[in-house]
N, C-alpha and C. Protein backbone atom coordinates (compact mmCIF):
# COMPACT_ATOMS: atom_id res chain seq x y z
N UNK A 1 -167.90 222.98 -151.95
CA UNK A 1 -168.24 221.59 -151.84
C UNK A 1 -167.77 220.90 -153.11
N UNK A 2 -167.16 219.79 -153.15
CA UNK A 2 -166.56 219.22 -154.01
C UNK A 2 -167.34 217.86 -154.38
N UNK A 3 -167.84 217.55 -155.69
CA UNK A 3 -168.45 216.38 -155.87
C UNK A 3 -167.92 215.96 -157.34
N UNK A 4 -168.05 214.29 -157.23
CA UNK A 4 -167.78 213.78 -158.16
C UNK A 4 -168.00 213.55 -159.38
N UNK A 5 -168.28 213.44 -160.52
CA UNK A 5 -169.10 213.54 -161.53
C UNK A 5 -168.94 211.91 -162.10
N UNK A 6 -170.20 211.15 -162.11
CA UNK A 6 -169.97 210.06 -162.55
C UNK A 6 -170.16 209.88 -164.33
N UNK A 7 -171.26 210.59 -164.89
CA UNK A 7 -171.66 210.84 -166.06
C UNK A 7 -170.75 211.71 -166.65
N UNK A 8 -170.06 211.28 -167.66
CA UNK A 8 -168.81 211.68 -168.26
C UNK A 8 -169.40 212.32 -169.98
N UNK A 9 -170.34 213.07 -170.07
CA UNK A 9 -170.70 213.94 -170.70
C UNK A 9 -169.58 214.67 -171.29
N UNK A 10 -169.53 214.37 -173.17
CA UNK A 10 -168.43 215.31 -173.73
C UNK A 10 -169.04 216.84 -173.59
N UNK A 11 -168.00 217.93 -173.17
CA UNK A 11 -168.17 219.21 -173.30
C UNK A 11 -167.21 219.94 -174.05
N UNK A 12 -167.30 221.25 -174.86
CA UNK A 12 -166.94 221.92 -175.75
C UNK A 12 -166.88 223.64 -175.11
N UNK A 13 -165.91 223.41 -175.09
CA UNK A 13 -165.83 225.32 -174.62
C UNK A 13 -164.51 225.81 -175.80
N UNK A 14 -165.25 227.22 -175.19
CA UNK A 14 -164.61 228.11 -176.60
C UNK A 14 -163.92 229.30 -175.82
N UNK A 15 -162.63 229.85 -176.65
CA UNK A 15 -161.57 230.41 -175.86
C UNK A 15 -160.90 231.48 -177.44
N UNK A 16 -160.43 232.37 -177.27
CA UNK A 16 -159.69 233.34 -178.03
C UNK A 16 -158.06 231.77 -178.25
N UNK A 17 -157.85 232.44 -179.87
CA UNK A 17 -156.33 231.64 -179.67
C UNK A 17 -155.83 232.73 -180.49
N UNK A 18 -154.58 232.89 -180.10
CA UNK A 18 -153.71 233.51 -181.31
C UNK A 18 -152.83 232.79 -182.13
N UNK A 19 -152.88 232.53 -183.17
CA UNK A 19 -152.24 231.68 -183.70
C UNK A 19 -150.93 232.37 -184.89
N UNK A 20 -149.64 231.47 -184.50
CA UNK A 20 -148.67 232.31 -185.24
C UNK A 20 -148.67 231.04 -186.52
N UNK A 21 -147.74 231.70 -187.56
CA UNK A 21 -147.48 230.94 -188.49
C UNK A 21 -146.22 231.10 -189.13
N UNK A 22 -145.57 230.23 -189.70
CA UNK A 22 -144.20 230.25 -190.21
C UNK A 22 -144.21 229.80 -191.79
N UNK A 23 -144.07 230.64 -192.55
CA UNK A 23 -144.50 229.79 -193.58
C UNK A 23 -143.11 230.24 -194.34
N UNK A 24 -142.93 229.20 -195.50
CA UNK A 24 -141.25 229.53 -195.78
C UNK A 24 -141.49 228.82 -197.03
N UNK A 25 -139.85 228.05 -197.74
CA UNK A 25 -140.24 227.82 -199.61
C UNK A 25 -140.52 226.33 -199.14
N UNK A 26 -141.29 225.61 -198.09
CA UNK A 26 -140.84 224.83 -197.81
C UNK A 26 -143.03 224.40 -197.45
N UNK A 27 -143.74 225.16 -197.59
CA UNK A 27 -144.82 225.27 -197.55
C UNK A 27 -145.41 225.23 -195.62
N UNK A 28 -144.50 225.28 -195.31
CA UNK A 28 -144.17 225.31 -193.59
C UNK A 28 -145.61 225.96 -192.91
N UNK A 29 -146.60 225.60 -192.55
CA UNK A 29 -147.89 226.36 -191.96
C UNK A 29 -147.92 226.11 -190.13
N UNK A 30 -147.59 227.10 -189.20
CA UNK A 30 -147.40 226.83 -188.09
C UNK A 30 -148.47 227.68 -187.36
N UNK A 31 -149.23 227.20 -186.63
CA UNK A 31 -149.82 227.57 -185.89
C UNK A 31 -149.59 227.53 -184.38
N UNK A 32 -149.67 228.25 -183.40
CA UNK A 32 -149.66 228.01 -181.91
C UNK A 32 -150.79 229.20 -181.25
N UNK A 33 -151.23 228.61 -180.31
CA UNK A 33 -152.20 229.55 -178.79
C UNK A 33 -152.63 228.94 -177.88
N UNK A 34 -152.79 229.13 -176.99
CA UNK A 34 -153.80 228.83 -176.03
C UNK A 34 -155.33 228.46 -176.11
N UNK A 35 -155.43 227.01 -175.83
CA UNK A 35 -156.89 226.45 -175.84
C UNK A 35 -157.43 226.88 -174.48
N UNK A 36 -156.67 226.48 -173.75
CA UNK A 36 -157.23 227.01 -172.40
C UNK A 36 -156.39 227.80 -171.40
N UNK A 37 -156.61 228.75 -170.55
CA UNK A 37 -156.02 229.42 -170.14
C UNK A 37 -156.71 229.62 -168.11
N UNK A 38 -155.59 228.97 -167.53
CA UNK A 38 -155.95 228.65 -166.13
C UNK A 38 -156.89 229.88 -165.40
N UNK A 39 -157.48 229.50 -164.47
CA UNK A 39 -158.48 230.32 -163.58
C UNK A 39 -159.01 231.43 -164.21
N UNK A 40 -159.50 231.43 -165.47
CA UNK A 40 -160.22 232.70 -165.75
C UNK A 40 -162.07 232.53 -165.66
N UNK A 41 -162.43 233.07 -164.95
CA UNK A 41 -163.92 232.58 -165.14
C UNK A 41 -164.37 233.67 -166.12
N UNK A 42 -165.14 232.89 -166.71
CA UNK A 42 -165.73 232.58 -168.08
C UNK A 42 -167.75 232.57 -167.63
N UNK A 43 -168.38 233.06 -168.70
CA UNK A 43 -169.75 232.67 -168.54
C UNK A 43 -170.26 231.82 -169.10
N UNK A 44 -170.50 230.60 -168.93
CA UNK A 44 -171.43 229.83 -169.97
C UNK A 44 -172.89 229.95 -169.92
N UNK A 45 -173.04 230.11 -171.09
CA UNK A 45 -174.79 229.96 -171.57
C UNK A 45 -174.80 231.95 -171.04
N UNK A 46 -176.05 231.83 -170.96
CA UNK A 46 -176.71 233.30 -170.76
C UNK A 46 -176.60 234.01 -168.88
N UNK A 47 -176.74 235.15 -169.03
CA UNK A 47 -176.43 235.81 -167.66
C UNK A 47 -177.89 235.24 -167.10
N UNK A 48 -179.22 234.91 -167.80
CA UNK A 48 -180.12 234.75 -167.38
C UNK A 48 -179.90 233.07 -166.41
N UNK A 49 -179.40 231.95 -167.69
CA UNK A 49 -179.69 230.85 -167.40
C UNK A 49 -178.27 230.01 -167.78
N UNK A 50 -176.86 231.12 -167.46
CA UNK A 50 -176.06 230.65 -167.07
C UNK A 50 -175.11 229.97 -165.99
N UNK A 51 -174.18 229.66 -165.96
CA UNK A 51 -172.92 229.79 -164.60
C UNK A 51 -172.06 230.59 -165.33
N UNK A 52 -171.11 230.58 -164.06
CA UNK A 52 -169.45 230.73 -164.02
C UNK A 52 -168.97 229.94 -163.96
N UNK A 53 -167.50 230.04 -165.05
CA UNK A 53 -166.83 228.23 -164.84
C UNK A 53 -165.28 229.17 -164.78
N UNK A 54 -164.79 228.09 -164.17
CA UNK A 54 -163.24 228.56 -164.09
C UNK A 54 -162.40 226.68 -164.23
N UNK A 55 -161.29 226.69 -164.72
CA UNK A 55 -160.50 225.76 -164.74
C UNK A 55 -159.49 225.73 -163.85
N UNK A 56 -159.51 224.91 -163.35
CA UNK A 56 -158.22 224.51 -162.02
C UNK A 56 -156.88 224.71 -162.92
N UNK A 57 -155.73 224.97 -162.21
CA UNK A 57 -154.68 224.84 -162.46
C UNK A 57 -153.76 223.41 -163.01
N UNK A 58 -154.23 222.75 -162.31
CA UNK A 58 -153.44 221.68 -162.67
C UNK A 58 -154.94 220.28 -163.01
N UNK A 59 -155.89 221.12 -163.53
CA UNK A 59 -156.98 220.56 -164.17
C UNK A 59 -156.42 218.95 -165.22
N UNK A 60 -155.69 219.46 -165.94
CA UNK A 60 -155.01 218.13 -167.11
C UNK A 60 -153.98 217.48 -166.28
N UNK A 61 -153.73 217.21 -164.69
CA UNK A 61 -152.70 216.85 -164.23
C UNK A 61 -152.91 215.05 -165.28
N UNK A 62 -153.78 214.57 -164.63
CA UNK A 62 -154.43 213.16 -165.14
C UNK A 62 -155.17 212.96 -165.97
N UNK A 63 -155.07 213.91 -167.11
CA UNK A 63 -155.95 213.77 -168.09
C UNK A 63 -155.35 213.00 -169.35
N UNK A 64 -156.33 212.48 -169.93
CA UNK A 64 -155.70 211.03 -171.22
C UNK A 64 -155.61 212.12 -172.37
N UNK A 65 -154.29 212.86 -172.86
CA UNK A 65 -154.28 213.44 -173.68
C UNK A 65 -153.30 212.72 -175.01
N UNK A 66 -153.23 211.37 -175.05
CA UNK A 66 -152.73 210.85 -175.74
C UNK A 66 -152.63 211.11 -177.30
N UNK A 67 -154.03 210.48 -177.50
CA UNK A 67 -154.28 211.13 -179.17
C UNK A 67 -155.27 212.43 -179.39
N UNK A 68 -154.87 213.59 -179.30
CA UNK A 68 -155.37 214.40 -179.29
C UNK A 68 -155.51 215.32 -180.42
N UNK A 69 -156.59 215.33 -181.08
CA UNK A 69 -156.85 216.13 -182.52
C UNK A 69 -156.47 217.54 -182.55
N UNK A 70 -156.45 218.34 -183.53
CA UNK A 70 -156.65 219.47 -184.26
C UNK A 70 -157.89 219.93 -185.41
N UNK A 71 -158.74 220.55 -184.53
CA UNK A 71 -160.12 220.30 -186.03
C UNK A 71 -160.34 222.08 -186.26
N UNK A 72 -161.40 221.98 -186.49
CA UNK A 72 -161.54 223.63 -187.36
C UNK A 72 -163.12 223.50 -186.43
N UNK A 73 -163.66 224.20 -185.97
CA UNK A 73 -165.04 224.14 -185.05
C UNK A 73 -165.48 222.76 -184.43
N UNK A 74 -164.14 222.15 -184.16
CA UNK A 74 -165.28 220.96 -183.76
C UNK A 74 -165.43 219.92 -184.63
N UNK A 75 -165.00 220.30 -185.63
CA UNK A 75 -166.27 219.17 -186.89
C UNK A 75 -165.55 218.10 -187.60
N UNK A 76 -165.94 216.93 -187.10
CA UNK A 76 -164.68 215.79 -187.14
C UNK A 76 -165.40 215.28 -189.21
N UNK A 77 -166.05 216.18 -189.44
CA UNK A 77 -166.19 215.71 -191.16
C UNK A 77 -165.15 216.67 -191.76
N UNK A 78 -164.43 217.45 -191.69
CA UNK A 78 -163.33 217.88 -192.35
C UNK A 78 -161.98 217.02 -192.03
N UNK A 79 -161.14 217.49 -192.98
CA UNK A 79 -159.50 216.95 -192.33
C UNK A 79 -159.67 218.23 -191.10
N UNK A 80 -158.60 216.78 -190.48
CA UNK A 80 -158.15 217.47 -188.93
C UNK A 80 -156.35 218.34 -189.57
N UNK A 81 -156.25 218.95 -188.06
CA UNK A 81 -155.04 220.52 -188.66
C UNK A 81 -154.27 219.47 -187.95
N UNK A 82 -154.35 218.78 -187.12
CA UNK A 82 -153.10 218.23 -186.88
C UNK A 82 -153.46 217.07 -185.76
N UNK A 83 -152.35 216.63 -185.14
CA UNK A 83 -152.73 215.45 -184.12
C UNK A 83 -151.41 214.89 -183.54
N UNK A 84 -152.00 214.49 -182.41
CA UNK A 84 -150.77 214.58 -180.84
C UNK A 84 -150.04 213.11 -181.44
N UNK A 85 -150.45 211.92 -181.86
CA UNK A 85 -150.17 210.78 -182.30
C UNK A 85 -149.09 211.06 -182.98
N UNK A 86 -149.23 211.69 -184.42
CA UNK A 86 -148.19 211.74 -185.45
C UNK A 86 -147.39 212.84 -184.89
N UNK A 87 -147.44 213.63 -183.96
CA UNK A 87 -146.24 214.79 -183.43
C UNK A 87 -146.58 215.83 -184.41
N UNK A 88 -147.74 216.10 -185.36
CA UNK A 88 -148.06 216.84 -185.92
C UNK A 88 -148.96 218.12 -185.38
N UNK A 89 -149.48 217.88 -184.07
CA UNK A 89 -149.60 218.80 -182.80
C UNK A 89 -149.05 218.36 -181.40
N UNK A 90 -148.93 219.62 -180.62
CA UNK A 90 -148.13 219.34 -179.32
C UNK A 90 -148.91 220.13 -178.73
N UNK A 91 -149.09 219.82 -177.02
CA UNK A 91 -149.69 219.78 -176.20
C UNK A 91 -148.80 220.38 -175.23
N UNK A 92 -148.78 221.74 -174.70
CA UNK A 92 -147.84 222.11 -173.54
C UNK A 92 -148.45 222.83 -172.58
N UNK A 93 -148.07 222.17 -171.70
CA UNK A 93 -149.00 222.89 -170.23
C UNK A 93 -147.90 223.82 -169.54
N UNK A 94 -148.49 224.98 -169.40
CA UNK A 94 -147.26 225.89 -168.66
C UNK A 94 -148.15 226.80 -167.70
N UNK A 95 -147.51 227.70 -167.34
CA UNK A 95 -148.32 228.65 -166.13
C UNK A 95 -149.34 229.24 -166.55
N UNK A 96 -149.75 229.50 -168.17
CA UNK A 96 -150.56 230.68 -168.28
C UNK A 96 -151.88 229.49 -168.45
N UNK A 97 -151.77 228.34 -169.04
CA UNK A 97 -153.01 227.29 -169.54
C UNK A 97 -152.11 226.14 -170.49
N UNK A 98 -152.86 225.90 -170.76
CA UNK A 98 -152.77 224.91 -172.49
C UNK A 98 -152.47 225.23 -173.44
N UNK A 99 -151.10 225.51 -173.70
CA UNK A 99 -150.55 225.84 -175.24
C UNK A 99 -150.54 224.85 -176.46
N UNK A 100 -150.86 225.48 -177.45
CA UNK A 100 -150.62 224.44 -178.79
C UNK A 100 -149.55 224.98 -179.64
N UNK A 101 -149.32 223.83 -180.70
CA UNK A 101 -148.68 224.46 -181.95
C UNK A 101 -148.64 223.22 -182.31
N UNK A 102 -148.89 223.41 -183.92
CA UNK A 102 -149.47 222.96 -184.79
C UNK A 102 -149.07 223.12 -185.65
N UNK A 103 -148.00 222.00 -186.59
CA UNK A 103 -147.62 222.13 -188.04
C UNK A 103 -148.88 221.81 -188.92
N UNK A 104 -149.19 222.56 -189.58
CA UNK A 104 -150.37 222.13 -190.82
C UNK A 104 -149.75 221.53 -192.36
N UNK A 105 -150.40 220.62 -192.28
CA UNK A 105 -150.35 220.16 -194.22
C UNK A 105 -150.21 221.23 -194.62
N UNK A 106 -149.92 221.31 -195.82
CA UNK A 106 -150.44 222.12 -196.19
C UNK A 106 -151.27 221.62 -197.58
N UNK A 107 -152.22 221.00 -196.82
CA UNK A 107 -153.81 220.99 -197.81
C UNK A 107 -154.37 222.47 -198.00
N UNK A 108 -155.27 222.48 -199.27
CA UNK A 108 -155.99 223.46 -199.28
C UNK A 108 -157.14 223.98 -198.37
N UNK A 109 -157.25 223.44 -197.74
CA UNK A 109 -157.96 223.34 -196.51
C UNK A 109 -157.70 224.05 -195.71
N UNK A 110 -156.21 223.71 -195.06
CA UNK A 110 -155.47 224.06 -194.20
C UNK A 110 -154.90 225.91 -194.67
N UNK A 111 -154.56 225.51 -195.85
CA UNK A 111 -154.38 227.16 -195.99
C UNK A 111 -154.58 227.99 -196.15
N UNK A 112 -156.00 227.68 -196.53
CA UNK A 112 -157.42 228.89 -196.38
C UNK A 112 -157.45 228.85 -194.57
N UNK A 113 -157.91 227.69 -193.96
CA UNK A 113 -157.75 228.26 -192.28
C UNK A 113 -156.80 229.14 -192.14
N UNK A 114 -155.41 228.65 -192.22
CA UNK A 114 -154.28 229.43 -192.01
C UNK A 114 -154.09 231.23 -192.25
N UNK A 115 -154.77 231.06 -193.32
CA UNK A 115 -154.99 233.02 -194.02
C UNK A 115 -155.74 233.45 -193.25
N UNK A 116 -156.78 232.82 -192.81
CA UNK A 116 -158.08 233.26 -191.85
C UNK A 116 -157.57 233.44 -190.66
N UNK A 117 -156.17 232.73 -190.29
CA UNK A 117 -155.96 233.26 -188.81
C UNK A 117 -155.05 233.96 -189.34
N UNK A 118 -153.80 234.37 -189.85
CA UNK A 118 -153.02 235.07 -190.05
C UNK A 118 -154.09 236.73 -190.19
N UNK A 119 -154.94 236.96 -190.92
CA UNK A 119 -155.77 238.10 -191.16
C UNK A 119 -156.35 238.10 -190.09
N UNK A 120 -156.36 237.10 -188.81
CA UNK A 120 -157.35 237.87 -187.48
C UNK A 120 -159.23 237.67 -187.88
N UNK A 121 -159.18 237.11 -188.57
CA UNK A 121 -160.75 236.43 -189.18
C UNK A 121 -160.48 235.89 -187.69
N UNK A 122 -159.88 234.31 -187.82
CA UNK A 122 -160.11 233.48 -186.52
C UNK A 122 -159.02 233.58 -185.86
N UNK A 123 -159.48 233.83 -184.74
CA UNK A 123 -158.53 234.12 -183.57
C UNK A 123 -158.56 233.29 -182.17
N UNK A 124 -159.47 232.10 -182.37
CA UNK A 124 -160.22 231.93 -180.91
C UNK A 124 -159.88 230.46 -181.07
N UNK A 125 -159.66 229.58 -179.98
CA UNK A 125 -159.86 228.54 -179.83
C UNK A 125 -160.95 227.45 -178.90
N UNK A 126 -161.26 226.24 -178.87
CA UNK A 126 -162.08 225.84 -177.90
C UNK A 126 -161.55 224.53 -177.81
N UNK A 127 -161.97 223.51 -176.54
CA UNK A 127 -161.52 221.84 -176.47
C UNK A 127 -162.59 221.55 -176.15
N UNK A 128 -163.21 220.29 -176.42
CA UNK A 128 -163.38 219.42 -176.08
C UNK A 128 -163.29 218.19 -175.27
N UNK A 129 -164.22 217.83 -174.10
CA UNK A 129 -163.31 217.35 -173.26
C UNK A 129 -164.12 216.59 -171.95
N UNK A 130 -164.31 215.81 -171.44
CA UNK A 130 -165.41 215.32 -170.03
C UNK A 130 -164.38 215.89 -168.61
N UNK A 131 -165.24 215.59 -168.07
CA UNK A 131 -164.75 216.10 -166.33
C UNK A 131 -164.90 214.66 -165.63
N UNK A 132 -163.90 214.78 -164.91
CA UNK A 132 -164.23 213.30 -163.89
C UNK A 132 -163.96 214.53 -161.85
N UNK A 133 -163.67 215.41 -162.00
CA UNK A 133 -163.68 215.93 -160.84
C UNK A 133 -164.24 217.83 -160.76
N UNK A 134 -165.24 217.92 -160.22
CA UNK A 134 -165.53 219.54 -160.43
C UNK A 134 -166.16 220.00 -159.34
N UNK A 135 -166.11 221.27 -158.74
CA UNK A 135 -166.80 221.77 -157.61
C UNK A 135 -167.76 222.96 -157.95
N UNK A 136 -168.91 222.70 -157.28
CA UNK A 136 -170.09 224.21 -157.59
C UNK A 136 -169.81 224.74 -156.36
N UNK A 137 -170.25 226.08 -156.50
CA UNK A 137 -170.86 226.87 -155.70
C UNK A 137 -172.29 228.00 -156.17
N UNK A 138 -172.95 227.10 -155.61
CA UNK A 138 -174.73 227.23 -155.65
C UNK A 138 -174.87 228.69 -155.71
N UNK A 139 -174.26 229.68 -154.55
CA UNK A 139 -174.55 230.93 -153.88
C UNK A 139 -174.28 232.16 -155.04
N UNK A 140 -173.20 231.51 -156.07
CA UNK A 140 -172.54 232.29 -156.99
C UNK A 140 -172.82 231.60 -158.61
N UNK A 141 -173.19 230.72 -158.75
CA UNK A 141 -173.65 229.94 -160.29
C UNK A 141 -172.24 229.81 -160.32
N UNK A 142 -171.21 229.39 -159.73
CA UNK A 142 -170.07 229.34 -160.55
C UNK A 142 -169.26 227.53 -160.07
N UNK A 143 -168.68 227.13 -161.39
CA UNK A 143 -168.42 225.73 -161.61
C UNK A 143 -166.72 225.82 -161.60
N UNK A 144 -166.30 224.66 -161.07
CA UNK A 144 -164.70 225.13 -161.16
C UNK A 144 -164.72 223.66 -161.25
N UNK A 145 -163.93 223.50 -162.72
CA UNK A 145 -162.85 222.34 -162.88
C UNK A 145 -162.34 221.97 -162.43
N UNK A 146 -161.89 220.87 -161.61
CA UNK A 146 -160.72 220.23 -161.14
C UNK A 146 -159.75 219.64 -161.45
N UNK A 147 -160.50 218.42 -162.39
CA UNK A 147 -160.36 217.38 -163.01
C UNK A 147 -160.78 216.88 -164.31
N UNK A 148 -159.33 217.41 -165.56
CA UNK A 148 -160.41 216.81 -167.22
C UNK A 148 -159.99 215.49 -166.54
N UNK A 149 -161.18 214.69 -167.44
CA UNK A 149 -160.70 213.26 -167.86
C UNK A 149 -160.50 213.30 -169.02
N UNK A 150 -160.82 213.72 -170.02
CA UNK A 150 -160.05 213.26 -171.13
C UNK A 150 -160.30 214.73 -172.07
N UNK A 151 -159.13 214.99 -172.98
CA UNK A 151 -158.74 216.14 -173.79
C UNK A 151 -159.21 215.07 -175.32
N UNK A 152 -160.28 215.71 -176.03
CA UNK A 152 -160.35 215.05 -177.45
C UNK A 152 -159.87 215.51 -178.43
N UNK A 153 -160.34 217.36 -178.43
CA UNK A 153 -159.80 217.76 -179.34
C UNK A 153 -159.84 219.06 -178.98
N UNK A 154 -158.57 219.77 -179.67
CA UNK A 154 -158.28 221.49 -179.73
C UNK A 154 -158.99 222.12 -180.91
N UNK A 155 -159.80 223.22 -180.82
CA UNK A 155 -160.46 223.66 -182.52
C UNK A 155 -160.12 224.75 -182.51
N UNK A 156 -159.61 225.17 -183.70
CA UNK A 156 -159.79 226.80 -183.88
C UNK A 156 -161.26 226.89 -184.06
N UNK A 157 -161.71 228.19 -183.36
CA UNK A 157 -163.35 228.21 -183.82
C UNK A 157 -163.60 229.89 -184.46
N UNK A 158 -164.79 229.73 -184.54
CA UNK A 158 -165.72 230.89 -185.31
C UNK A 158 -166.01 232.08 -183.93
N UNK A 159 -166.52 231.38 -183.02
CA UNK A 159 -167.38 231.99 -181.55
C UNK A 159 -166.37 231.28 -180.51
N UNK A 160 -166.26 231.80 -179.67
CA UNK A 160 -165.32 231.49 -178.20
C UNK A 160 -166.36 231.23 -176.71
N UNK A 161 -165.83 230.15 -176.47
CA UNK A 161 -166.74 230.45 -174.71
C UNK A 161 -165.53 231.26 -174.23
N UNK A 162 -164.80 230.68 -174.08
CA UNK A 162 -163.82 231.72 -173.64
C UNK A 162 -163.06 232.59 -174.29
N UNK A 163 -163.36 233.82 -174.00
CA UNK A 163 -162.47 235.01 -174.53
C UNK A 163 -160.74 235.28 -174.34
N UNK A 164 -160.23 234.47 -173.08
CA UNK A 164 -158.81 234.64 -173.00
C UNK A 164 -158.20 233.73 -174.16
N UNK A 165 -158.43 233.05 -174.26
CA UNK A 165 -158.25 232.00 -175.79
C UNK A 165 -157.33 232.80 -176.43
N UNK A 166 -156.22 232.38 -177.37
CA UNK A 166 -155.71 232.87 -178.97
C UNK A 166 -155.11 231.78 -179.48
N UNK A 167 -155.07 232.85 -180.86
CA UNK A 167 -154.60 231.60 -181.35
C UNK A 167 -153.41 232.91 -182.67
N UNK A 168 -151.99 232.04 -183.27
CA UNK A 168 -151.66 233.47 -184.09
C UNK A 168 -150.95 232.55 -184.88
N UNK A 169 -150.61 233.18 -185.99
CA UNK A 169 -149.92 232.32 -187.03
C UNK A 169 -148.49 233.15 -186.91
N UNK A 170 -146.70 232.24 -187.12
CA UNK A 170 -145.78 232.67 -186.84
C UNK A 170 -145.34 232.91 -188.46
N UNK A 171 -144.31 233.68 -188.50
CA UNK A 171 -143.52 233.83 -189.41
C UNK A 171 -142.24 233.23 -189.46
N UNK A 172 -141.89 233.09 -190.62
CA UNK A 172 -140.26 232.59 -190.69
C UNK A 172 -139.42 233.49 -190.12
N UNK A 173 -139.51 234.65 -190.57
CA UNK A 173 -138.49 235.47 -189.94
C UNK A 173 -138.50 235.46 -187.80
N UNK A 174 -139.95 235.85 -187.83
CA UNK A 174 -139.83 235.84 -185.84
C UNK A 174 -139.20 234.63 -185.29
N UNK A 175 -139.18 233.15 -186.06
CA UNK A 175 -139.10 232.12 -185.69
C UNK A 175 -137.33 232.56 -185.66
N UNK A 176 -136.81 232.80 -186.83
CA UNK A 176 -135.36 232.98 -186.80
C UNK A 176 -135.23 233.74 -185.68
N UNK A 177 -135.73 234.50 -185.60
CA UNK A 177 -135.11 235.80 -184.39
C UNK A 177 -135.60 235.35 -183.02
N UNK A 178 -136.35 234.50 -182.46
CA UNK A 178 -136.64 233.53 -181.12
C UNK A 178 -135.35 232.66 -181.39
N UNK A 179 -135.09 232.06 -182.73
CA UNK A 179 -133.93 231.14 -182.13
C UNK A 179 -132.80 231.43 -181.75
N UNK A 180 -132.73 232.77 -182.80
CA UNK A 180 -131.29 233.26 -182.49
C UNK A 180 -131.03 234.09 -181.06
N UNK A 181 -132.21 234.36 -180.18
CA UNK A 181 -132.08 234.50 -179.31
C UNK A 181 -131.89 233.39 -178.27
N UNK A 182 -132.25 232.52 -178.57
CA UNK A 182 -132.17 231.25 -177.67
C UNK A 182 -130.98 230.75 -177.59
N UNK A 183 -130.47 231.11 -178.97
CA UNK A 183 -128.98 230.87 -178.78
C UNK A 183 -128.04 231.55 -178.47
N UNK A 184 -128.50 232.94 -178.34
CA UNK A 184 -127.54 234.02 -177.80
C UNK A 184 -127.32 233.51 -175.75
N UNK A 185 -128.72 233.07 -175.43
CA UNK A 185 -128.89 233.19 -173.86
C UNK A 185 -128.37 231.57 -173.65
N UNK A 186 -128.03 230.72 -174.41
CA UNK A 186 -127.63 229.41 -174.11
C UNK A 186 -126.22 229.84 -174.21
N UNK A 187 -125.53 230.47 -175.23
CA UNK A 187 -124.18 231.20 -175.32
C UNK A 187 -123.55 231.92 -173.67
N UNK A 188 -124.24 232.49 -173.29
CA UNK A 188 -124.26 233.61 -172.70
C UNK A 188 -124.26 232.53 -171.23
N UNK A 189 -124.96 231.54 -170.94
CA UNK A 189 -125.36 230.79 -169.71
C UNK A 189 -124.04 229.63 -170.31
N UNK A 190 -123.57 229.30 -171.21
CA UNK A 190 -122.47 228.25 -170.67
C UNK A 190 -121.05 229.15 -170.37
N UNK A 191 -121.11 230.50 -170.70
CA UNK A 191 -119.79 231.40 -170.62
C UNK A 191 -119.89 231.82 -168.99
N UNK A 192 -121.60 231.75 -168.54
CA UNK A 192 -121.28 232.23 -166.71
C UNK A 192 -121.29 230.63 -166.00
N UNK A 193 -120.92 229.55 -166.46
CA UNK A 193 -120.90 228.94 -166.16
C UNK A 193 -118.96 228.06 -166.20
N UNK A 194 -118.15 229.27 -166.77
CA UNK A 194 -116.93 228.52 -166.97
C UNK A 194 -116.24 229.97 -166.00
């Protein structure tokens, strides 16, 4: 059964991120993972006095992800890691969920987070976010997304609602060796193309 949600209540779920990083003489801090990751049900709250939630696939089809933050748990009293406005985070929706990546300042701030994910301290991500479309099923406690209305913010966090989550920091070198592959298979696709 499918019902509407008129009360647009911000919610916060938590997810594993792996986050890579690139760091070079150039103070370069890159982060990327997954905030959310399609149809995985997830438990919120307790087995006692929880649900099951799962996210639709094309959940962000219509969602206002315009200016969309980068924070560290949530907590809009620190500097933010980045933001969709200045192109200082990006927002990519692909088959597996919600990918990020994230150039960081490099404030001191930022590069204590950054060590913390590079060492696997934090690994997890969560968003923030209201629903304007969602369906229960009573028989099973379980909630399925349909519809964000609006994406506020991506956090690396401490605790995860969701466990498929990552988040990983890249290196300079892997970054070279993805490109130079990208350019081997762009090489390779205009030569079967003559």
């Amino acid at each position: 059964m499918s019902k509407e949600v008129v009360k647009r209540d911000k919610e916060y779920r938590l997810s594993d991120i792996v986050i890579r990083s690139a760091e070079d003489d150039s103070d370069v801090l890159i982060v990327e993972g997954y905030a959310i990751v399609w149809e995985q049900e997830t438990l919120i709250g307790s087995e006692r006095y929880g649900y099951y939630e799962t996210i639709a696939r094309n959940a962000l089809d219509k969602a206002h992800m315009s200016d969309v933050v980068g924070r560290y748990n949530h907590n809009d009293t620190n500097y933010i890691l980045g933001r969709t406005r200045n192109k200082s985070l990006e927002l990519i929706v692909d088959d597996k969920g919600l990918k990020i990546r994230a150039k960081l300042a490099p404030t001191q701030a930022n590069k204590d987070i950054y060590t913390l994910i590079q060492n696997g301290t934090l690994d997890k991500m969560s968003y923030a976010f209201t629903v304007s479309k969602e369906e229960w099923d009573y028989d099973t406690d379980t909630r399925r997304i349909l519809e964000i209305d609006k994406l506020y913010d991506v956090s690396v966090v401490d605790v995860p609602a969701y466990d498929s989550t990552e988040i990983y920091a890249r290196s300079k070198e892997q970054i070279e060796k993805e490109k130079e592959q990208y350019e081997a298979n762009k090489l390779e696709l205009e030569k079967e193309k003559l």
